[in-house]
PDB file of N, CA and C in Angstrom:
ATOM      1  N   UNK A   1      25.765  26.754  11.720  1.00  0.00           N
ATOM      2  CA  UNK A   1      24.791  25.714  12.041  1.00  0.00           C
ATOM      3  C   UNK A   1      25.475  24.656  12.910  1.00  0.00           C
ATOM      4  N   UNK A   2      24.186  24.189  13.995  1.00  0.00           N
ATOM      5  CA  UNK A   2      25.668  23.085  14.880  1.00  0.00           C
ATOM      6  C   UNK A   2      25.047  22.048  14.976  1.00  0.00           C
ATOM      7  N   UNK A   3      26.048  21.097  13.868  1.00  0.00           N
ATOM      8  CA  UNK A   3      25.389  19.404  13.542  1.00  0.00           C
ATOM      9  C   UNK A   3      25.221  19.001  14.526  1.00  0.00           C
ATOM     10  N   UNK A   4      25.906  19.375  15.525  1.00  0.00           N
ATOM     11  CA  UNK A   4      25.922  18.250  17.215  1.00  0.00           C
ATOM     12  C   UNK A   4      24.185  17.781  17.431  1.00  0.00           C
ATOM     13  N   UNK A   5      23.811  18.929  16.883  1.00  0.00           N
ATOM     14  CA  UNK A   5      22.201  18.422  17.305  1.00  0.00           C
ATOM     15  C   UNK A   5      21.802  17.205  16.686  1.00  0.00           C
ATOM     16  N   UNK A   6      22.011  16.650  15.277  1.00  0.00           N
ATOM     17  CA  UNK A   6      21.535  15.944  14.377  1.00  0.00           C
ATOM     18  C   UNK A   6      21.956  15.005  14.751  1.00  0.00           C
ATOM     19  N   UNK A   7      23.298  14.648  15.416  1.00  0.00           N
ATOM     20  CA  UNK A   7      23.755  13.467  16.134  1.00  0.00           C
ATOM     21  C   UNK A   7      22.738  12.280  16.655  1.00  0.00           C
ATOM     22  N   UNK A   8      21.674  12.515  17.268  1.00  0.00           N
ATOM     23  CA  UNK A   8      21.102  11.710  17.768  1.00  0.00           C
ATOM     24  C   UNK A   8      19.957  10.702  16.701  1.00  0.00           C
ATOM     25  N   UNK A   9      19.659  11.670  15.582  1.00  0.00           N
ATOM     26  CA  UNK A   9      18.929  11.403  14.298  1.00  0.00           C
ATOM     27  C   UNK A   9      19.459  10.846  13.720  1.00  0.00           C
ATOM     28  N   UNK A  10      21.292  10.548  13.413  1.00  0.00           N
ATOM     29  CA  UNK A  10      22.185  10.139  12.604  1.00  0.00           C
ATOM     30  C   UNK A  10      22.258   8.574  13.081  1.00  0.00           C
ATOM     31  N   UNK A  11      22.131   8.627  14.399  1.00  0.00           N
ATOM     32  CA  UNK A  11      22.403   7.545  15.635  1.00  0.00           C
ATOM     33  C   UNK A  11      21.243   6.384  15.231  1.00  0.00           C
ATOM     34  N   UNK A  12      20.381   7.194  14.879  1.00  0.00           N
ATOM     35  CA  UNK A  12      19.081   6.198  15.189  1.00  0.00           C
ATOM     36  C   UNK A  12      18.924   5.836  13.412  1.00  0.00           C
ATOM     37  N   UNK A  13      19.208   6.669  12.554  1.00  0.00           N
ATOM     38  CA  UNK A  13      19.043   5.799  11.280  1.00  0.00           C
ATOM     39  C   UNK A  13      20.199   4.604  11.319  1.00  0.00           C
ATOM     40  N   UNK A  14      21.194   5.055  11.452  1.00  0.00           N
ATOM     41  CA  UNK A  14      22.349   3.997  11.222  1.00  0.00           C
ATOM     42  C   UNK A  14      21.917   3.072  12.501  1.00  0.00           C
ATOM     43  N   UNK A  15      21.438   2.828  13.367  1.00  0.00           N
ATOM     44  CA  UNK A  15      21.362   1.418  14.460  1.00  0.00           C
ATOM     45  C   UNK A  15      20.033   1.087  13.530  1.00  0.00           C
ATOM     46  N   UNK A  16      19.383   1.903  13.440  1.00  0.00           N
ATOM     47  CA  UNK A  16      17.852   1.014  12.798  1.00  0.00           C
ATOM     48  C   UNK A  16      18.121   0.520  11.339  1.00  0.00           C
ATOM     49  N   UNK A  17      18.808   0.990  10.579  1.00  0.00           N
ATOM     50  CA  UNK A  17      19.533   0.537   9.381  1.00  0.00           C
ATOM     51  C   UNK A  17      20.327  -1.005   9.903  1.00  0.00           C
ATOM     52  N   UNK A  18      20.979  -0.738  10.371  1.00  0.00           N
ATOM     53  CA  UNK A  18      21.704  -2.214  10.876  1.00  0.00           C
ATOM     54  C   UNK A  18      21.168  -2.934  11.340  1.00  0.00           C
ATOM     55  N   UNK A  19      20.079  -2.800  12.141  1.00  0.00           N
ATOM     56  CA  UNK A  19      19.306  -3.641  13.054  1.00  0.00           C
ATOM     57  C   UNK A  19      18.506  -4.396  11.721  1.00  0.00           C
ATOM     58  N   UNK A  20      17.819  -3.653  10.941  1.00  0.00           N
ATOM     59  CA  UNK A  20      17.086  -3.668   9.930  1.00  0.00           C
ATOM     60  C   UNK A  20      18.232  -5.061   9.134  1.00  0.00           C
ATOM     61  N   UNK A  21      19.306  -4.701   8.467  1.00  0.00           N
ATOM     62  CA  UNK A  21      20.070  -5.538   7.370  1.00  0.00           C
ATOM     63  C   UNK A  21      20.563  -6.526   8.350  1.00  0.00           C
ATOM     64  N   UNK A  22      20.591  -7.030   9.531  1.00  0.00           N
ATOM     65  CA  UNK A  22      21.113  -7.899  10.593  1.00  0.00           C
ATOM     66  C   UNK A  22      19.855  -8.875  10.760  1.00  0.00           C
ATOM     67  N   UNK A  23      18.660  -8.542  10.713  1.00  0.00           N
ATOM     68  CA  UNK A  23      17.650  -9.154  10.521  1.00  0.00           C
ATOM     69  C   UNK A  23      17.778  -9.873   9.425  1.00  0.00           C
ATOM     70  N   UNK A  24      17.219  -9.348   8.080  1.00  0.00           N
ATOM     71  CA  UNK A  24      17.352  -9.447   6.561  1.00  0.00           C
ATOM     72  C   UNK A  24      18.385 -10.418   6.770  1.00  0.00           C
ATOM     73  N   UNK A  25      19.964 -10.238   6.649  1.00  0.00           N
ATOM     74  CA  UNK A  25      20.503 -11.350   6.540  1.00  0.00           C
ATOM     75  C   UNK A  25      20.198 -12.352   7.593  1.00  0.00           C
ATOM     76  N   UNK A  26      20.342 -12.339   8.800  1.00  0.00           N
ATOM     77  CA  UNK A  26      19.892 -13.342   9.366  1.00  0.00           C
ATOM     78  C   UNK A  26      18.751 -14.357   9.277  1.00  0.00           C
ATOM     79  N   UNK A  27      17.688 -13.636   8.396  1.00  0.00           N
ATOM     80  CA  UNK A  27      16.608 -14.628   8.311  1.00  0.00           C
ATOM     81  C   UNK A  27      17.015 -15.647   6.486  1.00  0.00           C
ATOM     82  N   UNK A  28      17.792 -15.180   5.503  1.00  0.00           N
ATOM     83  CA  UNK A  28      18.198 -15.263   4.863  1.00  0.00           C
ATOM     84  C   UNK A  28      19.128 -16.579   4.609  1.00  0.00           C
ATOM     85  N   UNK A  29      20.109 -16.596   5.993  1.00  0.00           N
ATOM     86  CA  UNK A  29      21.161 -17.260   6.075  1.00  0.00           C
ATOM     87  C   UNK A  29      20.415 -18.779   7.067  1.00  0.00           C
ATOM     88  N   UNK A  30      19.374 -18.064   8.297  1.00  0.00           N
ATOM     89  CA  UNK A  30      18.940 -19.291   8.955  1.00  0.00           C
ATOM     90  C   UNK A  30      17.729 -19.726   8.141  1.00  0.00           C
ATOM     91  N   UNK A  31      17.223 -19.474   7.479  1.00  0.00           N
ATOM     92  CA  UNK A  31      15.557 -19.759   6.918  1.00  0.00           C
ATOM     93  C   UNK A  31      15.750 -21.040   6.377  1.00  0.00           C
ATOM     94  N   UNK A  32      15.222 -21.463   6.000  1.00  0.00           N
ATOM     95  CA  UNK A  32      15.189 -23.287   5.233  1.00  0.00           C
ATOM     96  C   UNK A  32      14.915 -22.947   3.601  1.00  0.00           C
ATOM     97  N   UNK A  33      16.236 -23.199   2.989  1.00  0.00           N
ATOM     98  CA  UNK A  33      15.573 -23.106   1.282  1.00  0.00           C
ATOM     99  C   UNK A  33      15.300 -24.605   1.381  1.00  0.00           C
ATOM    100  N   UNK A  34      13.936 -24.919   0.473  1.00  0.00           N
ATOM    101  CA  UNK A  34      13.631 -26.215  -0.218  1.00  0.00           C
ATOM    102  C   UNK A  34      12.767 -25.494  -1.277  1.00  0.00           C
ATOM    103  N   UNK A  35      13.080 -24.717  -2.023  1.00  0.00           N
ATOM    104  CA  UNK A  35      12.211 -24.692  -3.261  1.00  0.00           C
ATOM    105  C   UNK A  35      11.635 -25.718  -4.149  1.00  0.00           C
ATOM    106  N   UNK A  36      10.115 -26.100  -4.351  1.00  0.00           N
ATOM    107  CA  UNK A  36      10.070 -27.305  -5.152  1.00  0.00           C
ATOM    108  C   UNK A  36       9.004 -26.120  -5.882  1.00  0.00           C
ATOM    109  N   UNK A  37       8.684 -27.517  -7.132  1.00  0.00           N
ATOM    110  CA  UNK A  37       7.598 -26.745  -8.405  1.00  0.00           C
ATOM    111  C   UNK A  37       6.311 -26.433  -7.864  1.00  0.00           C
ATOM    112  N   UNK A  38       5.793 -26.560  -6.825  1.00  0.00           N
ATOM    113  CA  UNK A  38       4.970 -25.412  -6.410  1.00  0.00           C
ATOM    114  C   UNK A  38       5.030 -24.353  -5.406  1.00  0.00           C
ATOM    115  N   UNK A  39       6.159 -24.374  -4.879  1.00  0.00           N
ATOM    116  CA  UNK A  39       6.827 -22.484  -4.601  1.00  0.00           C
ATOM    117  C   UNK A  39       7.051 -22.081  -6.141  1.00  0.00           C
ATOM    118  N   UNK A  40       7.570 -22.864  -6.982  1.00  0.00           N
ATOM    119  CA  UNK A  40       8.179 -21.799  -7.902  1.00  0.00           C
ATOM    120  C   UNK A  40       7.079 -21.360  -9.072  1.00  0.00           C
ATOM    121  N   UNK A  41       5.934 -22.041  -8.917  1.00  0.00           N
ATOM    122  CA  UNK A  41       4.945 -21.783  -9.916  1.00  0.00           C
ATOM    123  C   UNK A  41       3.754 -20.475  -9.600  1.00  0.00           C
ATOM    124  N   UNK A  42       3.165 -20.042 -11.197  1.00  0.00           N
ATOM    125  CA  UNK A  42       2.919 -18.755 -10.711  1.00  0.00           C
ATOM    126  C   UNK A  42       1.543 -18.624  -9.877  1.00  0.00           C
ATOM    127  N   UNK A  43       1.444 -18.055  -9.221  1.00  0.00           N
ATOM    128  CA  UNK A  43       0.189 -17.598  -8.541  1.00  0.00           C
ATOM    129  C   UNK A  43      -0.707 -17.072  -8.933  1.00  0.00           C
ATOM    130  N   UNK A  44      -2.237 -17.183  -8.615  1.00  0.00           N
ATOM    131  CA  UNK A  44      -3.008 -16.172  -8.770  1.00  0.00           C
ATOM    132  C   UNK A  44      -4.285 -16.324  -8.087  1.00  0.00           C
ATOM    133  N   UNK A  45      -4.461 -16.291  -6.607  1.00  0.00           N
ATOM    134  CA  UNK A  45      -5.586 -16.649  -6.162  1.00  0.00           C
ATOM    135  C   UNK A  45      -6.016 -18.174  -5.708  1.00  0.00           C
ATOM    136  N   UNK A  46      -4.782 -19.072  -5.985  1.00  0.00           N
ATOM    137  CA  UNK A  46      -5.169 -20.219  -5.690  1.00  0.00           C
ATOM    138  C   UNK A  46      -5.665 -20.970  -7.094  1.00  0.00           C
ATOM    139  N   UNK A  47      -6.101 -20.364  -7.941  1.00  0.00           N
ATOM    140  CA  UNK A  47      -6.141 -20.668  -9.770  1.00  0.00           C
ATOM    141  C   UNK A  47      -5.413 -20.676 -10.267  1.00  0.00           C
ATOM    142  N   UNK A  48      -5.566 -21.969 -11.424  1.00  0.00           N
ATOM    143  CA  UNK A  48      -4.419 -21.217 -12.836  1.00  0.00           C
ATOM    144  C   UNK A  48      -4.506 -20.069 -13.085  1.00  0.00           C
ATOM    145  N   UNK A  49      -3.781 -19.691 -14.151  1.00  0.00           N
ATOM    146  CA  UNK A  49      -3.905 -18.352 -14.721  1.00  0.00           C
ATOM    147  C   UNK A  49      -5.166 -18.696 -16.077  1.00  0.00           C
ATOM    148  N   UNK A  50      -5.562 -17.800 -16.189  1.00  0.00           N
ATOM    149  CA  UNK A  50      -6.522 -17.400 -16.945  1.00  0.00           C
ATOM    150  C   UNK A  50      -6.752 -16.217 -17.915  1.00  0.00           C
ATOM    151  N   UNK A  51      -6.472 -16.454 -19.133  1.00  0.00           N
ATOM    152  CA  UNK A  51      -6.072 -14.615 -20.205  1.00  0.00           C
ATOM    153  C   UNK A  51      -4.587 -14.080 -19.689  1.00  0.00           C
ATOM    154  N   UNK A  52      -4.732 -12.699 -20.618  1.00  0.00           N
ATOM    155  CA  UNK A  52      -3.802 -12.131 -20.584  1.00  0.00           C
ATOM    156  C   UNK A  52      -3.623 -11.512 -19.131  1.00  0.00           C
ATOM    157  N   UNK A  53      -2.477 -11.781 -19.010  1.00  0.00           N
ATOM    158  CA  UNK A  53      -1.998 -10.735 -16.917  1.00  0.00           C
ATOM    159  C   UNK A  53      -2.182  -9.145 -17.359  1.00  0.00           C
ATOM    160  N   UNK A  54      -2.250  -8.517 -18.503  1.00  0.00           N
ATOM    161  CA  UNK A  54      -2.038  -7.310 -18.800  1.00  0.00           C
ATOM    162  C   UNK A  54      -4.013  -7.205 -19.234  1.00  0.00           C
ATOM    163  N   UNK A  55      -4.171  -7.914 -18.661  1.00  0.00           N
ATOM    164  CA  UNK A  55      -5.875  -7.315 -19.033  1.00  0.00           C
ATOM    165  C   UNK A  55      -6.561  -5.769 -18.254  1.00  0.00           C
ATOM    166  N   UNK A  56      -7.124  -5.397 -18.800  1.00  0.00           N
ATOM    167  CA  UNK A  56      -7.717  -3.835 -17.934  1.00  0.00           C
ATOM    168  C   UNK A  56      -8.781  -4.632 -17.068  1.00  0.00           C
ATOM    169  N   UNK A  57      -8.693  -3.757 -15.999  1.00  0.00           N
ATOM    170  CA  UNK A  57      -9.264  -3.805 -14.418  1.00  0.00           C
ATOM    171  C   UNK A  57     -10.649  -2.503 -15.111  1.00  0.00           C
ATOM    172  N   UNK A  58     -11.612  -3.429 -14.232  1.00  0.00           N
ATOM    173  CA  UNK A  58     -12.792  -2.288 -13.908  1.00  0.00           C
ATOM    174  C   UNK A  58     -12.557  -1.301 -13.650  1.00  0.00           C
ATOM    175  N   UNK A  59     -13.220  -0.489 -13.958  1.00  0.00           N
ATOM    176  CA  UNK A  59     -13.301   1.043 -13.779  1.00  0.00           C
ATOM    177  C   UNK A  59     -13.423   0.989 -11.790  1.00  0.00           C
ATOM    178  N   UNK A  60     -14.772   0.199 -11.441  1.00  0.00           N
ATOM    179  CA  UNK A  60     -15.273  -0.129 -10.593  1.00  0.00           C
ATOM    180  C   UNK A  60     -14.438   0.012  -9.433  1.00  0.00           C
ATOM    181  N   UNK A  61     -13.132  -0.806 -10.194  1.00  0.00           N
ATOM    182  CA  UNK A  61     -12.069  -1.220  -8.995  1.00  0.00           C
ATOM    183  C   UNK A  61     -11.750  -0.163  -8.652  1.00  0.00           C
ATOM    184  N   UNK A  62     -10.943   0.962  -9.526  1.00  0.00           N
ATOM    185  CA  UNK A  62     -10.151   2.084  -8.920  1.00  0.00           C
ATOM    186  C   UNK A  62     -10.943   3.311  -8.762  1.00  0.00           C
ATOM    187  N   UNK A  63     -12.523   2.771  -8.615  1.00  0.00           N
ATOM    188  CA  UNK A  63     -13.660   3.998  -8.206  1.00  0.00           C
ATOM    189  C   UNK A  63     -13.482   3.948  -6.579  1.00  0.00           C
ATOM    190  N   UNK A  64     -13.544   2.605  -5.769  1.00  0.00           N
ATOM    191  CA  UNK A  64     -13.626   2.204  -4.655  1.00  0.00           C
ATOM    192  C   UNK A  64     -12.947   2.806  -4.193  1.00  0.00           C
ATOM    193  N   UNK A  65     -11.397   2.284  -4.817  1.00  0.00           N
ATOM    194  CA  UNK A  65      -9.843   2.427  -4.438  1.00  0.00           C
ATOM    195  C   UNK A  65     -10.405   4.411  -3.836  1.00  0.00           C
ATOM    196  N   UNK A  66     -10.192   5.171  -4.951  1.00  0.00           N
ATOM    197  CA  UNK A  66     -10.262   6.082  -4.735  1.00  0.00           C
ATOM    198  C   UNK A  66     -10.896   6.852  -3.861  1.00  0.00           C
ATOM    199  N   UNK A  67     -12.121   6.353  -3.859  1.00  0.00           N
ATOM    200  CA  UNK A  67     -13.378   6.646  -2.903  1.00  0.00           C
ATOM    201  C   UNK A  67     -12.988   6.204  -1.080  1.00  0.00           C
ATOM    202  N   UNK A  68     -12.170   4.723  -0.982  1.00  0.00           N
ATOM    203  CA  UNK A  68     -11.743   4.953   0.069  1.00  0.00           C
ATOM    204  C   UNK A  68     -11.111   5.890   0.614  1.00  0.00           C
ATOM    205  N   UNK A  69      -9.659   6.310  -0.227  1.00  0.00           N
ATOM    206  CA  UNK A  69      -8.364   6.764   0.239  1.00  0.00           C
ATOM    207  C   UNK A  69      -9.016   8.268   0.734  1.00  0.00           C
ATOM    208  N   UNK A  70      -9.947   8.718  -0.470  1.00  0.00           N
ATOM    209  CA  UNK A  70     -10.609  10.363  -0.015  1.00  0.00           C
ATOM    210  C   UNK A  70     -11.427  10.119   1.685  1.00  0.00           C
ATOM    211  N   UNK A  71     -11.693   9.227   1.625  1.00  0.00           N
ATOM    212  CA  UNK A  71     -12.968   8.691   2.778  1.00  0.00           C
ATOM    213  C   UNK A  71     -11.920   8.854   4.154  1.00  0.00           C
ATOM    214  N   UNK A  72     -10.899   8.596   3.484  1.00  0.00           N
ATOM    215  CA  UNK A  72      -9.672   7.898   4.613  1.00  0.00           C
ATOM    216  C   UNK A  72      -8.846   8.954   5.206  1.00  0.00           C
ATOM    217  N   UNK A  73      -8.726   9.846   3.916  1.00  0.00           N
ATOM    218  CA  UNK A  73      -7.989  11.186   4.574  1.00  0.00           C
ATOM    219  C   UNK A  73      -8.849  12.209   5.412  1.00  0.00           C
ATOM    220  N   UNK A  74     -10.076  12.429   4.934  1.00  0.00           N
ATOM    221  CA  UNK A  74     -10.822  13.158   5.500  1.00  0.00           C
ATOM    222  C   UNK A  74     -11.168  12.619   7.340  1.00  0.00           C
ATOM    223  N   UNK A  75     -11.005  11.580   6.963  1.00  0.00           N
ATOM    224  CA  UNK A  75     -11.260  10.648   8.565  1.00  0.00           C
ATOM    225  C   UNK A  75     -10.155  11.450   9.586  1.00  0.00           C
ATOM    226  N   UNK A  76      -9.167  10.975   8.589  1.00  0.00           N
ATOM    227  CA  UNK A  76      -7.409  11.769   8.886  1.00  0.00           C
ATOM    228  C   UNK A  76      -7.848  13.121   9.843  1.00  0.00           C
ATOM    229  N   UNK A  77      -8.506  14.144   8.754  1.00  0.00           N
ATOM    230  CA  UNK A  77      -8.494  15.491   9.502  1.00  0.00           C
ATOM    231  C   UNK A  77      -9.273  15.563  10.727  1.00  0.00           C
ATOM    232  N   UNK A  78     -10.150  14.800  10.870  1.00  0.00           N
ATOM    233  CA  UNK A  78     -10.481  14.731  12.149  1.00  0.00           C
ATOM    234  C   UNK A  78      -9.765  14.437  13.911  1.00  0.00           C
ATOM    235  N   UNK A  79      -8.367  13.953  13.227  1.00  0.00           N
ATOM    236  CA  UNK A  79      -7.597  13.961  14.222  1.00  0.00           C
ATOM    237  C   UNK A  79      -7.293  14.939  15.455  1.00  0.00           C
ATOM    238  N   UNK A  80      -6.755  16.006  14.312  1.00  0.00           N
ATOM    239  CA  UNK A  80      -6.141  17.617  15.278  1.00  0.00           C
ATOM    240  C   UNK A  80      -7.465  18.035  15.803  1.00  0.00           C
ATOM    241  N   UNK A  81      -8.709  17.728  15.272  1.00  0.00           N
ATOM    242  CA  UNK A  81     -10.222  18.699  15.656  1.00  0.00           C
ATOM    243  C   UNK A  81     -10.160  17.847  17.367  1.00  0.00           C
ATOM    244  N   UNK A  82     -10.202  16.574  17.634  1.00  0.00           N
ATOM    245  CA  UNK A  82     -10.490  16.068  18.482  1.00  0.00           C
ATOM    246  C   UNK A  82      -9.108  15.884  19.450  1.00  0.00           C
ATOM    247  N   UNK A  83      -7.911  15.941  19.347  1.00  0.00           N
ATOM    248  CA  UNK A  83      -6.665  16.584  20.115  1.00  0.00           C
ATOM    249  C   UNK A  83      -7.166  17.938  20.681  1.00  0.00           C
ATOM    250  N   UNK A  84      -7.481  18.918  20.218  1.00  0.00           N
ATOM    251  CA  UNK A  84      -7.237  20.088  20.208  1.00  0.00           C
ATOM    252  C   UNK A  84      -8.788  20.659  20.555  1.00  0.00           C
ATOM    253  N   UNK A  85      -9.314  20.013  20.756  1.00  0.00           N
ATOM    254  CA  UNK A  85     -10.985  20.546  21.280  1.00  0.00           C
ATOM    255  C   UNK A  85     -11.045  21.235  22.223  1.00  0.00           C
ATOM    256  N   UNK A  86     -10.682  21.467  23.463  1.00  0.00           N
ATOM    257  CA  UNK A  86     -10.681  22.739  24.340  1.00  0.00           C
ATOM    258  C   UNK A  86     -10.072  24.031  24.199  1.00  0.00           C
ATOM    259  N   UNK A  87      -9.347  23.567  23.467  1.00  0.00           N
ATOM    260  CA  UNK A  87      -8.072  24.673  22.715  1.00  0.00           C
ATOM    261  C   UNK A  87      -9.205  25.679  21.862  1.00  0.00           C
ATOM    262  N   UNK A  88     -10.224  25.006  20.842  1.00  0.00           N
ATOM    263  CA  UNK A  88     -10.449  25.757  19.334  1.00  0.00           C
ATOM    264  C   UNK A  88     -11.506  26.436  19.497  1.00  0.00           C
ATOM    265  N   UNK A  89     -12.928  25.948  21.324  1.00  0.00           N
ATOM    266  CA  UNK A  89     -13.731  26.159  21.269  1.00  0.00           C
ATOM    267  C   UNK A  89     -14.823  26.020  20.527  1.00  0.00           C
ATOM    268  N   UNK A  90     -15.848  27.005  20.894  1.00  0.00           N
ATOM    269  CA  UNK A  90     -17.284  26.542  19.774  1.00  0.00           C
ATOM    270  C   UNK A  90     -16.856  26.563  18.731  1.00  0.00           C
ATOM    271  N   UNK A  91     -16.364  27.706  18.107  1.00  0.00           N
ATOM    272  CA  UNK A  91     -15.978  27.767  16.467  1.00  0.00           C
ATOM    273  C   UNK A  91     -15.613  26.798  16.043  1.00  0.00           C
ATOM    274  N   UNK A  92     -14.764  25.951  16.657  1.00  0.00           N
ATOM    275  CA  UNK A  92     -14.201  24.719  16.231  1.00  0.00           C
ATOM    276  C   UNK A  92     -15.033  23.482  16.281  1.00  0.00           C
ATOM    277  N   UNK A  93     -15.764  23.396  17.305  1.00  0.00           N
ATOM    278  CA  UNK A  93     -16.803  22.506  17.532  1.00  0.00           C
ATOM    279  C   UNK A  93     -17.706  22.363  15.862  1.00  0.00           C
ATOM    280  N   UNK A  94     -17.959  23.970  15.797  1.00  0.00           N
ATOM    281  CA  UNK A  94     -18.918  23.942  14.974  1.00  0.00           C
ATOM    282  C   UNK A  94     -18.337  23.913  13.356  1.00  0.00           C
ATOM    283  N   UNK A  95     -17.054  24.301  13.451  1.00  0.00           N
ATOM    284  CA  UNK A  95     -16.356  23.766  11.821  1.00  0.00           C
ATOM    285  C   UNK A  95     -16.358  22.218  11.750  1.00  0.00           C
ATOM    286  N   UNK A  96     -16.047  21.230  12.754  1.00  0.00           N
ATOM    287  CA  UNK A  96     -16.171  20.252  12.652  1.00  0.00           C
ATOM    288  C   UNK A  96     -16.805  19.670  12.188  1.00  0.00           C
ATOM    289  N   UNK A  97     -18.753  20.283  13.243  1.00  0.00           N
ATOM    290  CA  UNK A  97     -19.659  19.687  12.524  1.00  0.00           C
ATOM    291  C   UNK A  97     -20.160  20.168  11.251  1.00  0.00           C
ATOM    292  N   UNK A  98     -19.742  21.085  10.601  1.00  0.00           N
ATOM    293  CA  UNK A  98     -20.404  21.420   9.312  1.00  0.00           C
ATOM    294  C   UNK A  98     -19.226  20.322   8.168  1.00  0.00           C
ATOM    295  N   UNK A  99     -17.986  20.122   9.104  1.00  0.00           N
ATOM    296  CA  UNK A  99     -16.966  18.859   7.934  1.00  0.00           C
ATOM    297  C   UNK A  99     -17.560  17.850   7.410  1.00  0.00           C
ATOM    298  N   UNK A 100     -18.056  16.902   8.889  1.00  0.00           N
ATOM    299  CA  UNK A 100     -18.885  15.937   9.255  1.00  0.00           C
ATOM    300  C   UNK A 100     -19.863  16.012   8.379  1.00  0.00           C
ATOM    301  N   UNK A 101     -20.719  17.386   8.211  1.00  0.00           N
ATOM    302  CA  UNK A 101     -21.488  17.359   7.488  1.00  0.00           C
ATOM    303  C   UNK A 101     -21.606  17.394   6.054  1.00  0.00           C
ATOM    304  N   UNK A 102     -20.808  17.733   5.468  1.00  0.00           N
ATOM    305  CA  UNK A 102     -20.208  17.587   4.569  1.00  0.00           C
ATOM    306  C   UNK A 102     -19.982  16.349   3.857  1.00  0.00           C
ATOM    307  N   UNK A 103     -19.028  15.985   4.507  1.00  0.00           N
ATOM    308  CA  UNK A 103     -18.821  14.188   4.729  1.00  0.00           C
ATOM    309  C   UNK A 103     -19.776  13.037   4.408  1.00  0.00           C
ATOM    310  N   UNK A 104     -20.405  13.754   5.848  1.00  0.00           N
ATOM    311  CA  UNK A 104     -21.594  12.610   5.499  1.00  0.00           C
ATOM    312  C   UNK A 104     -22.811  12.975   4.410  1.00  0.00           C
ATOM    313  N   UNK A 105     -22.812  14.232   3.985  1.00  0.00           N
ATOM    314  CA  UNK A 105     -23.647  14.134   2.066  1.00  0.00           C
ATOM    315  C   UNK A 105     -23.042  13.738   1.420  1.00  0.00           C
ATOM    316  N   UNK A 106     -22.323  13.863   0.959  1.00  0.00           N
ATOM    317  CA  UNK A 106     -21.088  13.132   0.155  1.00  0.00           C
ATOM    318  C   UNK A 106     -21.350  11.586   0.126  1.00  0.00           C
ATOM    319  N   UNK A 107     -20.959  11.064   1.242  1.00  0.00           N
ATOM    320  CA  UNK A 107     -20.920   9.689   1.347  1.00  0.00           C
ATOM    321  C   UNK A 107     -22.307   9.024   1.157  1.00  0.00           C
ATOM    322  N   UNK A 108     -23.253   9.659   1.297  1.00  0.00           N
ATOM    323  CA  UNK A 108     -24.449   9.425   1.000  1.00  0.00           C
ATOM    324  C   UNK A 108     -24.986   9.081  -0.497  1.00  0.00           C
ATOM    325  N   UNK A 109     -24.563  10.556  -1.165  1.00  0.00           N
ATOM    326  CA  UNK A 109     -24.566  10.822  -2.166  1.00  0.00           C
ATOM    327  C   UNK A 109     -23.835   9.499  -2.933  1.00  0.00           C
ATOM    328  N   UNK A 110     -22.599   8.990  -2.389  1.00  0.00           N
ATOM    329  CA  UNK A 110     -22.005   8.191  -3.502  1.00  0.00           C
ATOM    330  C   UNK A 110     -22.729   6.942  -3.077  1.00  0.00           C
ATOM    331  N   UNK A 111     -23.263   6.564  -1.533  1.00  0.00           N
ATOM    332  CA  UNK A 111     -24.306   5.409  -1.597  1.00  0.00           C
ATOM    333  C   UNK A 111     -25.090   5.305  -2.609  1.00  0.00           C
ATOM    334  N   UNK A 112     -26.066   6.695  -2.745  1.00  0.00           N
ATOM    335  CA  UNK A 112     -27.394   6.416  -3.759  1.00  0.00           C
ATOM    336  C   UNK A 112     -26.998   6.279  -5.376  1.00  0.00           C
ATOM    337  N   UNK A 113     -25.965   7.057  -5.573  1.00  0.00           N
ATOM    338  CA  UNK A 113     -25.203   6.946  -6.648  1.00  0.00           C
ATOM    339  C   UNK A 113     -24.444   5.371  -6.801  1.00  0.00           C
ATOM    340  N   UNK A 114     -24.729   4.299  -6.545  1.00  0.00           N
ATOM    341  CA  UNK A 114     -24.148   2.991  -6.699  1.00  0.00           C
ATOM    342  C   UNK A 114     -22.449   3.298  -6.439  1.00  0.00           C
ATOM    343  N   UNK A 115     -22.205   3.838  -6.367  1.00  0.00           N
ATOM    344  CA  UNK A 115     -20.679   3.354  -6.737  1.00  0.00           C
ATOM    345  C   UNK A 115     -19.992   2.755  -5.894  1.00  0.00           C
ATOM    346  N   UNK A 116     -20.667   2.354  -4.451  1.00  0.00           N
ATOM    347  CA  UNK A 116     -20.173   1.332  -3.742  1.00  0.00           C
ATOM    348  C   UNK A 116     -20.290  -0.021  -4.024  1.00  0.00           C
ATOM    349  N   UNK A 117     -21.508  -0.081  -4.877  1.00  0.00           N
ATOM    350  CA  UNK A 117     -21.883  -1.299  -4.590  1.00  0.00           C
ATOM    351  C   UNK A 117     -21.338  -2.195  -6.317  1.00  0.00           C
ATOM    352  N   UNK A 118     -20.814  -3.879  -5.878  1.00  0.00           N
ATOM    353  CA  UNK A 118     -19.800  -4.475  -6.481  1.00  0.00           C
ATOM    354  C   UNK A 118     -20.196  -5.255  -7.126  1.00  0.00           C
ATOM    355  N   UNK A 119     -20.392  -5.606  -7.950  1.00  0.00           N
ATOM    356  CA  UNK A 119     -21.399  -6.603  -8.917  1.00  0.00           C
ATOM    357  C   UNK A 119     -20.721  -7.947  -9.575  1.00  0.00           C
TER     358      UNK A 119
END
């Protein structure tokens, strides 16, 4: 196997590594500490705190959460379809639109099904 190739990969973590911790300290060393009691006090929205920090979250919340990220990847696959469109032809045209279609029942489906909506 001939590392010589990897050389240039090796090159670029270690300068971007340094570049990276040359920053970090530098902003570190020039930045202005004045910590007073409201940097150091806790946050939450601009409110006191209120109950326990370990309280359970809506269901609601990590329905969204989820519902985006699926929403988000599928968006994703649409990438290579629209790169690669003269390349895949009709067939491809037409897998697309049956994705799309797909997609968009789905997303429909979870419209009429509330679970977008935030109460």
């Amino acid at each position: 196997m001939n590392l010589q190739q990897y050389f240039p990969v090796l090159l670029f973590i270690v300068v971007g590594s340094a570049i990276g911790f040359a920053l970090i300290a530098a902003g570190s060393l020039i930045g202005p500490h004045r910590p007073d009691a409201q940097k150091l006090s806790p946050y939450e929205c601009g409110f006191e705190t209120f109950g326990d920090s370990r309280m359970k979250f809506d269901v609601r919340y990590y329905l969204i959460a989820i519902l985006f990220i699926l929403f988000d990847l599928e968006i994703a696959f649409l990438f290579p379809w629209a790169i690669a469109n003269g390349a895949v032809g009709m067939v491809g045209f037409v897998t697309a639109m049956i994705f799309l279609t797909i997609l968009t029942v789905g997303f429909i489906y979870e419209w009429k099904k509330g679970a977008l909506d935030w109460e």
